[in-house]
C-alpha atoms as a PDB file:
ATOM      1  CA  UNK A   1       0.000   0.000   0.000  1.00  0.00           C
ATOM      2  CA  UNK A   2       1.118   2.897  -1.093  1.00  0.00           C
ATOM      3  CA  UNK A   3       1.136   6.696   0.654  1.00  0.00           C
ATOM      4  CA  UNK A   4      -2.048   7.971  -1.331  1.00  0.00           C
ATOM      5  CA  UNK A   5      -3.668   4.879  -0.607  1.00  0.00           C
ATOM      6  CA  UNK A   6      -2.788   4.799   3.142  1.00  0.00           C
ATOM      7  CA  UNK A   7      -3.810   8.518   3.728  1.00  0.00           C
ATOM      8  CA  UNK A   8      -7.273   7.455   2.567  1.00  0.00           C
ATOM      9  CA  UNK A   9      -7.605   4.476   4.910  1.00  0.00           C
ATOM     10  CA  UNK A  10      -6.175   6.702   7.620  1.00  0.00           C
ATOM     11  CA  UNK A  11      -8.571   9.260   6.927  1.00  0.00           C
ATOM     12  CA  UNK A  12     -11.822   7.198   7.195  1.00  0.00           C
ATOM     13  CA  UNK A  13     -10.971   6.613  11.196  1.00  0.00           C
ATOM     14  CA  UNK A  14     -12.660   9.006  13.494  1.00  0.00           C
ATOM     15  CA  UNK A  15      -9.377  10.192  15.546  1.00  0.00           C
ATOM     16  CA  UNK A  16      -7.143  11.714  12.340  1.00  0.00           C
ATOM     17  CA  UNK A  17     -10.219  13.306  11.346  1.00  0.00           C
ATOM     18  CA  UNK A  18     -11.031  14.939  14.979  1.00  0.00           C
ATOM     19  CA  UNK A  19      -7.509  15.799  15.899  1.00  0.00           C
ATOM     20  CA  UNK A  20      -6.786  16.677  12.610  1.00  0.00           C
ATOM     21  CA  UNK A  21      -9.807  19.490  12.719  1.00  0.00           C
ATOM     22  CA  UNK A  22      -8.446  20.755  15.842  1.00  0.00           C
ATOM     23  CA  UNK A  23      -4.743  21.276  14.366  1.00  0.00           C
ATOM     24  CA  UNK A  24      -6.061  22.656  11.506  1.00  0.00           C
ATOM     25  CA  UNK A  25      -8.311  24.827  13.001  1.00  0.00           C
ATOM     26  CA  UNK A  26      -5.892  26.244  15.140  1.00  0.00           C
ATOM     27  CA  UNK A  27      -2.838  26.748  13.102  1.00  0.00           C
ATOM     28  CA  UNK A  28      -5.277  28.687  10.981  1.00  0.00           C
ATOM     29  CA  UNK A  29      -6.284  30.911  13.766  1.00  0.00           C
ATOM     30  CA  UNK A  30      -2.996  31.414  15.126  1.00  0.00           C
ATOM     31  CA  UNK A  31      -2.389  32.600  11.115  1.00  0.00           C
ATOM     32  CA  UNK A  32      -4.901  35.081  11.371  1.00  0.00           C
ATOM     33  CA  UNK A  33      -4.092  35.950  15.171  1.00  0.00           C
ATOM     34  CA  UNK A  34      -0.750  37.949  13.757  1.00  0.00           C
ATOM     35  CA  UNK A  35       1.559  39.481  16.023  1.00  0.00           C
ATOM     36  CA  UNK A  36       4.650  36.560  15.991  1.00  0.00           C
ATOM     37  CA  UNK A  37       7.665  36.994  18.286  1.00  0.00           C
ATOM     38  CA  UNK A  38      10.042  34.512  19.579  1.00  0.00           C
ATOM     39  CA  UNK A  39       8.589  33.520  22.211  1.00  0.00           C
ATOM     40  CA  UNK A  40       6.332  31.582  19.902  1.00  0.00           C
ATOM     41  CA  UNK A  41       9.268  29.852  18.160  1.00  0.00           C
ATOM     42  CA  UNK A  42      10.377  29.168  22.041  1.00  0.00           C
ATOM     43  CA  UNK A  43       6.990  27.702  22.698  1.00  0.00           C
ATOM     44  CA  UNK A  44       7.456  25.481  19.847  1.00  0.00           C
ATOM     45  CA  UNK A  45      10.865  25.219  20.580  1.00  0.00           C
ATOM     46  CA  UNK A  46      10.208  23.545  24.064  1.00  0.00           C
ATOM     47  CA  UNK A  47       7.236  21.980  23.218  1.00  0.00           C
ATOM     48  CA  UNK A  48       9.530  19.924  20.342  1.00  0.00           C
ATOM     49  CA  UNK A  49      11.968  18.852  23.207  1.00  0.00           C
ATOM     50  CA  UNK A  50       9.411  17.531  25.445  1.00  0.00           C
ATOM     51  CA  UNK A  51       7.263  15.950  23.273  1.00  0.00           C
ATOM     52  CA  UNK A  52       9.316  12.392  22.539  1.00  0.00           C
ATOM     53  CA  UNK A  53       9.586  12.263  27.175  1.00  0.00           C
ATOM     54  CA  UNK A  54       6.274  12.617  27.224  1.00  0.00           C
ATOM     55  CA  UNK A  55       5.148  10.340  24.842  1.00  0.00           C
ATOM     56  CA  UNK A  56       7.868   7.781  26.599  1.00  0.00           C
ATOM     57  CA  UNK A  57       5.961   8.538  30.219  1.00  0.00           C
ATOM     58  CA  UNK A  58       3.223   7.928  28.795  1.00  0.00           C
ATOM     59  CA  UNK A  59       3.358   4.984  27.239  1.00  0.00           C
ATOM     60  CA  UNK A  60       5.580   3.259  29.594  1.00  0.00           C
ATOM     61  CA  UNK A  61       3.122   5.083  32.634  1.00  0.00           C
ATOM     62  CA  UNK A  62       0.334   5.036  31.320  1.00  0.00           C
ATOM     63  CA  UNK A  63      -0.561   2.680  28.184  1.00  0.00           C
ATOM     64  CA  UNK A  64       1.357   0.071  30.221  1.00  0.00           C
ATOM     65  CA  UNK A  65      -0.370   0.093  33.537  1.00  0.00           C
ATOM     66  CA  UNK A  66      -1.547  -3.167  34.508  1.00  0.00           C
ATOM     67  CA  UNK A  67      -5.213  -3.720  36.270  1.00  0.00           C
ATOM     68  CA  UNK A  68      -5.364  -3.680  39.926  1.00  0.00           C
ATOM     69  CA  UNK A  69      -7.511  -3.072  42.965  1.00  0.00           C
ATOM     70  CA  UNK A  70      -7.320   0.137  44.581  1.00  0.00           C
ATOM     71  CA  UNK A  71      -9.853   0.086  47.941  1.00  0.00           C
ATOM     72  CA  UNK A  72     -11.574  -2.861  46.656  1.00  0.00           C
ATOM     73  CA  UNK A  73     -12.204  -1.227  43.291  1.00  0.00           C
ATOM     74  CA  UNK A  74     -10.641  -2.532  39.663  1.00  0.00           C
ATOM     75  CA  UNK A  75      -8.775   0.075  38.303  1.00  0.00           C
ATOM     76  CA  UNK A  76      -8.128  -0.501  34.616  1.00  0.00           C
ATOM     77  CA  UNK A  77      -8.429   2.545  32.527  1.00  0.00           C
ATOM     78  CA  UNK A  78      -9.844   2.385  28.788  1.00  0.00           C
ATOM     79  CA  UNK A  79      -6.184   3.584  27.610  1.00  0.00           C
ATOM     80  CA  UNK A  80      -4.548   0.663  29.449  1.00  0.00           C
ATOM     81  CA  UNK A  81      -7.218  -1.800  28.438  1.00  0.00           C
ATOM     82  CA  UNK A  82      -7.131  -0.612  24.251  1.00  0.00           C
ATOM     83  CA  UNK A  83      -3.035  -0.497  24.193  1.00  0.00           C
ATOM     84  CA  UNK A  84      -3.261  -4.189  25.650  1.00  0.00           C
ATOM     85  CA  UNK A  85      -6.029  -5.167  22.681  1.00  0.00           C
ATOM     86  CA  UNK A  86      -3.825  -3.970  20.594  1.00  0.00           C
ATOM     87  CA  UNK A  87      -0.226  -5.225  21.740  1.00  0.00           C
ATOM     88  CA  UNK A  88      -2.307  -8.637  21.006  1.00  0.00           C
ATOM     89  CA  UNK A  89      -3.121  -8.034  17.331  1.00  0.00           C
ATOM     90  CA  UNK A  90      -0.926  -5.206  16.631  1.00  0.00           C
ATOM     91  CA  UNK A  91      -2.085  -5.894  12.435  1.00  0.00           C
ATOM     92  CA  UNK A  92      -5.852  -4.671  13.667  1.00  0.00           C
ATOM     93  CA  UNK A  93      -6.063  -1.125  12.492  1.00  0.00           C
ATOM     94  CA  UNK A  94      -8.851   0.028  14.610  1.00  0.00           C
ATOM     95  CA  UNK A  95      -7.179  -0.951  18.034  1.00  0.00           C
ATOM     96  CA  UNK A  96      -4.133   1.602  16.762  1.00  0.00           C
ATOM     97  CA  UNK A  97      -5.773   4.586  16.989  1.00  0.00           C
ATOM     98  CA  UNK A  98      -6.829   6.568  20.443  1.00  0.00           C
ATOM     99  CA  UNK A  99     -10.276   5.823  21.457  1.00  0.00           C
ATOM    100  CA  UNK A 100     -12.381   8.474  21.379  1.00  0.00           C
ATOM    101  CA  UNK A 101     -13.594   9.290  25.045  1.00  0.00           C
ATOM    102  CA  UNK A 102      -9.372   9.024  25.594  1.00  0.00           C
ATOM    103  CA  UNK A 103      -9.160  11.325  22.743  1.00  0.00           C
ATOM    104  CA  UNK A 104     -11.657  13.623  23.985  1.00  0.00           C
ATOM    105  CA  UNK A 105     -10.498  13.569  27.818  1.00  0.00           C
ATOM    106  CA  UNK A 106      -6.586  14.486  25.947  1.00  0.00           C
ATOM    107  CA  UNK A 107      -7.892  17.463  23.866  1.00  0.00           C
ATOM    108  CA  UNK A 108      -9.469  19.147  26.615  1.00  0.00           C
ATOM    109  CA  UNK A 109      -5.872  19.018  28.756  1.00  0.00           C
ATOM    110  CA  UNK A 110      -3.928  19.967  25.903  1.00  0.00           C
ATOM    111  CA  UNK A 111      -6.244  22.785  25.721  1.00  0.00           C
ATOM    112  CA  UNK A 112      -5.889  23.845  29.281  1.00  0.00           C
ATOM    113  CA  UNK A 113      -2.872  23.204  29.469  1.00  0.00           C
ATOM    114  CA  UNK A 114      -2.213  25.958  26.877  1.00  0.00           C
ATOM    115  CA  UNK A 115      -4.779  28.330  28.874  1.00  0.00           C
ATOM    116  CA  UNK A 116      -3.176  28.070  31.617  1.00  0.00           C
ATOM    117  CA  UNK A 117       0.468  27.689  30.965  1.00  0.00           C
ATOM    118  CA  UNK A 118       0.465  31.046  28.899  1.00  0.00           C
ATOM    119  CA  UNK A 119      -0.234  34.281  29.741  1.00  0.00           C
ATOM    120  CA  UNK A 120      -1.097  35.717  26.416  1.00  0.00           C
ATOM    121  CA  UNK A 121      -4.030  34.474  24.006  1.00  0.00           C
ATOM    122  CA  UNK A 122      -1.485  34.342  21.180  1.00  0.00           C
ATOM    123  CA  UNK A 123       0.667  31.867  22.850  1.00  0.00           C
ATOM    124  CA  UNK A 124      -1.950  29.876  24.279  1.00  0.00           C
ATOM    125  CA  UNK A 125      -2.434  29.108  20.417  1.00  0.00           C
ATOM    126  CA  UNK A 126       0.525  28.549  19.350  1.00  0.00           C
ATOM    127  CA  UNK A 127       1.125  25.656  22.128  1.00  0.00           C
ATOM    128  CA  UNK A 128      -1.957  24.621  21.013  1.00  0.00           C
ATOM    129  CA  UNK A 129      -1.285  24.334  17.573  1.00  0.00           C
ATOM    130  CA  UNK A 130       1.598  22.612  17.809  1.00  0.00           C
ATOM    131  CA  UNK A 131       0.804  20.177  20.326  1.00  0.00           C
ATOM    132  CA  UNK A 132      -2.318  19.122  18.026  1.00  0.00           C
ATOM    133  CA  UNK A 133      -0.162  19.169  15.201  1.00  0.00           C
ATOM    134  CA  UNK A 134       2.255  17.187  17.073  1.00  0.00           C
ATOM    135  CA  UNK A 135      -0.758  14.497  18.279  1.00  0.00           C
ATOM    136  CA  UNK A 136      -1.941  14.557  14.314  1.00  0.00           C
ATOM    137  CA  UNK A 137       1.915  13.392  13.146  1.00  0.00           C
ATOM    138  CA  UNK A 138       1.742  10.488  16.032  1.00  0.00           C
ATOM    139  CA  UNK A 139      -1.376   9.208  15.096  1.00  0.00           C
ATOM    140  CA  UNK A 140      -0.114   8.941  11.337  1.00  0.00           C
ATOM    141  CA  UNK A 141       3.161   7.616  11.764  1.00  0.00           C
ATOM    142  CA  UNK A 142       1.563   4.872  14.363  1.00  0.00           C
ATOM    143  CA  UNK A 143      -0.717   3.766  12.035  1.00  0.00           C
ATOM    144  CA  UNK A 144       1.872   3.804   8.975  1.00  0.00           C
ATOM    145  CA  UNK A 145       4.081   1.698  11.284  1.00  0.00           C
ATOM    146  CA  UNK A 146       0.825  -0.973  11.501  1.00  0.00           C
ATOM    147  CA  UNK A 147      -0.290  -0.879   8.430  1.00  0.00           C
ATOM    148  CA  UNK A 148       0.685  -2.399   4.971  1.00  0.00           C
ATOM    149  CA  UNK A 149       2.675   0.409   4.009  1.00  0.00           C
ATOM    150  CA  UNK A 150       6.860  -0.540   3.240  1.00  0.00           C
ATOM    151  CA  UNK A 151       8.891   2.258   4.378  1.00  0.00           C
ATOM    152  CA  UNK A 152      11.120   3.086   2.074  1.00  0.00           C
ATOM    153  CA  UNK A 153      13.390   6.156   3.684  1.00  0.00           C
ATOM    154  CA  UNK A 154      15.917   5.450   6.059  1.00  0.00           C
ATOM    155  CA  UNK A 155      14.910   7.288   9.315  1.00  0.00           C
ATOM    156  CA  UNK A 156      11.263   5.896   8.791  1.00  0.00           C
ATOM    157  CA  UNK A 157      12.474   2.039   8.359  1.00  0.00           C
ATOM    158  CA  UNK A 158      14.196   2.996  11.469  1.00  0.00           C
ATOM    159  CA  UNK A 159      11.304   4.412  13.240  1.00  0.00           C
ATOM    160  CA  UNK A 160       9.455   1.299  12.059  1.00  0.00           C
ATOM    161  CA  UNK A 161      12.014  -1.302  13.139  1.00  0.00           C
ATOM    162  CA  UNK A 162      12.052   0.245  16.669  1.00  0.00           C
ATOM    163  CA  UNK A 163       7.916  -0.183  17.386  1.00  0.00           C
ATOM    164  CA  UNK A 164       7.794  -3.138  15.742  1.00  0.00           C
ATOM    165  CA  UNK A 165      10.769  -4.632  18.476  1.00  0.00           C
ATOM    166  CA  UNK A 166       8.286  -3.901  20.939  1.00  0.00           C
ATOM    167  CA  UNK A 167       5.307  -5.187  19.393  1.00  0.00           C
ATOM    168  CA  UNK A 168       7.263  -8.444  18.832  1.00  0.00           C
ATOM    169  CA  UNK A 169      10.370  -8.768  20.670  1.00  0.00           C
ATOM    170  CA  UNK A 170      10.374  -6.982  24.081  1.00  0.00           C
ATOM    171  CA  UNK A 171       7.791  -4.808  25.710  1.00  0.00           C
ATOM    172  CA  UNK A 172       9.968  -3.367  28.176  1.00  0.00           C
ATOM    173  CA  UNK A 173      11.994  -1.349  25.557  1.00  0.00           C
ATOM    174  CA  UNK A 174      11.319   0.637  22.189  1.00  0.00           C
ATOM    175  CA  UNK A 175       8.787   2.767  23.488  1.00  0.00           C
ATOM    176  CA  UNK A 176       8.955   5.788  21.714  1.00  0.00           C
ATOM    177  CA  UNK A 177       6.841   6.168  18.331  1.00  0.00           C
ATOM    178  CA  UNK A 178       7.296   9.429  16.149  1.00  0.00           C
ATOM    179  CA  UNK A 179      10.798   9.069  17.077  1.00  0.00           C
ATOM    180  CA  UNK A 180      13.595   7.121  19.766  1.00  0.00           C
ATOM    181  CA  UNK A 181      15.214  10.231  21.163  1.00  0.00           C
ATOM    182  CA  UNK A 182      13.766   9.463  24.913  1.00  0.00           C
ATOM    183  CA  UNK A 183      14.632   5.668  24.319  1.00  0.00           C
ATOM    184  CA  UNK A 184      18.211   6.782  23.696  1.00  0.00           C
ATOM    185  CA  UNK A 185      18.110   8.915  26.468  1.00  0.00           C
ATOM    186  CA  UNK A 186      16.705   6.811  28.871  1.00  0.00           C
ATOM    187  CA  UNK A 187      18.304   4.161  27.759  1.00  0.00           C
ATOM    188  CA  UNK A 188      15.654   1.753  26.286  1.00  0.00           C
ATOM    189  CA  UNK A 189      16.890   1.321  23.017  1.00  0.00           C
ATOM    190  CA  UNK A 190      19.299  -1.622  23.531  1.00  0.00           C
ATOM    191  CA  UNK A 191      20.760  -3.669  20.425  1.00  0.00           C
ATOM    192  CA  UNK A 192      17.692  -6.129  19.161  1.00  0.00           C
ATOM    193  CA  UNK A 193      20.274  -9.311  19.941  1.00  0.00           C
ATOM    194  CA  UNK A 194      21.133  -7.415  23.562  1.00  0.00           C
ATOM    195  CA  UNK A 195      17.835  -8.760  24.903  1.00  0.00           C
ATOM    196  CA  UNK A 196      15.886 -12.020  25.283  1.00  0.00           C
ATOM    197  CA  UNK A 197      12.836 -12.098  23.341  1.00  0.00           C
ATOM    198  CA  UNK A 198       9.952 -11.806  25.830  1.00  0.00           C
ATOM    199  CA  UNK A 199       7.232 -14.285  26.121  1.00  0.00           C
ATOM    200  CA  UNK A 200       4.568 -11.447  27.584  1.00  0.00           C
ATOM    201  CA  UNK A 201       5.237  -9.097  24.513  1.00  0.00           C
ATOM    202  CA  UNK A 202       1.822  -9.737  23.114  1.00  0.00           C
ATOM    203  CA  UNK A 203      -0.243  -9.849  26.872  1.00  0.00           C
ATOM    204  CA  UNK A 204       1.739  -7.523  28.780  1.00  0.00           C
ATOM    205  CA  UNK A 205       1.645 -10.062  31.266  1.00  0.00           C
ATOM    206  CA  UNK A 206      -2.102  -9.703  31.461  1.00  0.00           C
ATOM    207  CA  UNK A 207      -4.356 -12.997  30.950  1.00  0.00           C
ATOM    208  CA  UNK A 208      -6.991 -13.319  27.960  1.00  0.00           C
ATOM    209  CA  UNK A 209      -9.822 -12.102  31.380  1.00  0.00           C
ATOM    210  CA  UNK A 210      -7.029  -9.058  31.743  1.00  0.00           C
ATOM    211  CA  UNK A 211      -5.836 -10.410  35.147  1.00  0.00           C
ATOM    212  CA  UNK A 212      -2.518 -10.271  35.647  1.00  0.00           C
ATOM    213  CA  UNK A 213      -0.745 -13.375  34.810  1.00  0.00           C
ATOM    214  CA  UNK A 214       0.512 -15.454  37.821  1.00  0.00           C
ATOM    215  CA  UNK A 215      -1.507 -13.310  40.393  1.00  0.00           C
ATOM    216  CA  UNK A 216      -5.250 -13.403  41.681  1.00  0.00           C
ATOM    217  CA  UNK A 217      -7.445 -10.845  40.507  1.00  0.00           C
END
């Protein structure tokens, strides 16, 4: 499958076409908004450094958690409970996108986050802008990486190679997807041969009743 074809497949999925209305939306009002300085290429600036830690904490955090009982209550959040569906068939296309009460819950923090963080309207949408932008490019190159499509540049076979090492070799490492900067940082982006091949890759070391395997519920 080629790009063409895999834009249109992406674009029939209700996340791309919800965060990609928000980006849109905002980089165009930012546009009209005017008045640039550099504190909005600092803004951006920052918000590029963060953005592969963050989604490293939050896949390793929060994608990862495992189910458990907090004051006699299950704890297992949607986000948790999807990213395990899909670790187990990582070729089904609808289990790679954010679901959309996750999706919705995200936009609203990104959004206050920017209203908050910023003391100027302009700035508030610029963070904006870019982080949706940002969110857009993830949810592209994630489903790229799990669909048919061969990469054929170097830095995306790369990209590729890394997610699919933790789809199917070990869980515990390769966690970053737009790009490895916080798994070379944080050291999680060993040699493929430097580590055994994990037999909980595909559960997460959660059971087929999402218990955790070897435990009681």
């Amino acid at each position: 499958m080629g790009l063409r074809e895999s834009a249109r497949v992406f674009s029939r999925y209700g996340s791309p076409r919800i965060i990609g209305v928000f980006a849109l939306a905002s980089v165009v009002a930012r546009l009209v908004m005017g008045h640039w300085g550099w504190s909005d290429l600092a803004v951006c600036g920052g918000i590029l450094v963060v953005e592969p830690f963050l989604e490293w904490i939050i896949h390793v955090y929060g994608l990862h958690m495992k189910p458990r009982n907090v004051f006699g209550y299950r704890l297992d959040p949607m986000y948790a409970k999807r990213h395990r569906m899909h670790h187990r068939d990582p070729r089904d296309i609808p289990l790679v996108f954010v679901p959309l009460p996750v999706l919705a819950g995200f936009l609203a923090f990104l959004f206050a986050f920017s209203w908050f963080a910023f003391t100027t309207r302009t700035l508030t949408v610029t963070s904006f802008a870019t982080m949706t932008t940002f969110f857009f490019l993830y949810e592209w190159t994630h489903f790229l990486i799990h669909s048919s499509y061969v990469p054929r540049s170097f830095i995306f076979r790369a990209i590729w190679r890394n997610h699919i090492l933790h789809h199917y070799k070990n869980e515990k490492y390769w966690f970053g997807v737009t790009n490895p900067v916080a798994d070379y940082a944080l050291r999680t982006r060993p040699a493929k041969d430097d580590v055994p091949t994990s037999p909980t890759a595909r559960t997460l070391g959660v059971d087929d009743e999402f218990t955790l395997i070897g435990t009681t519920a």
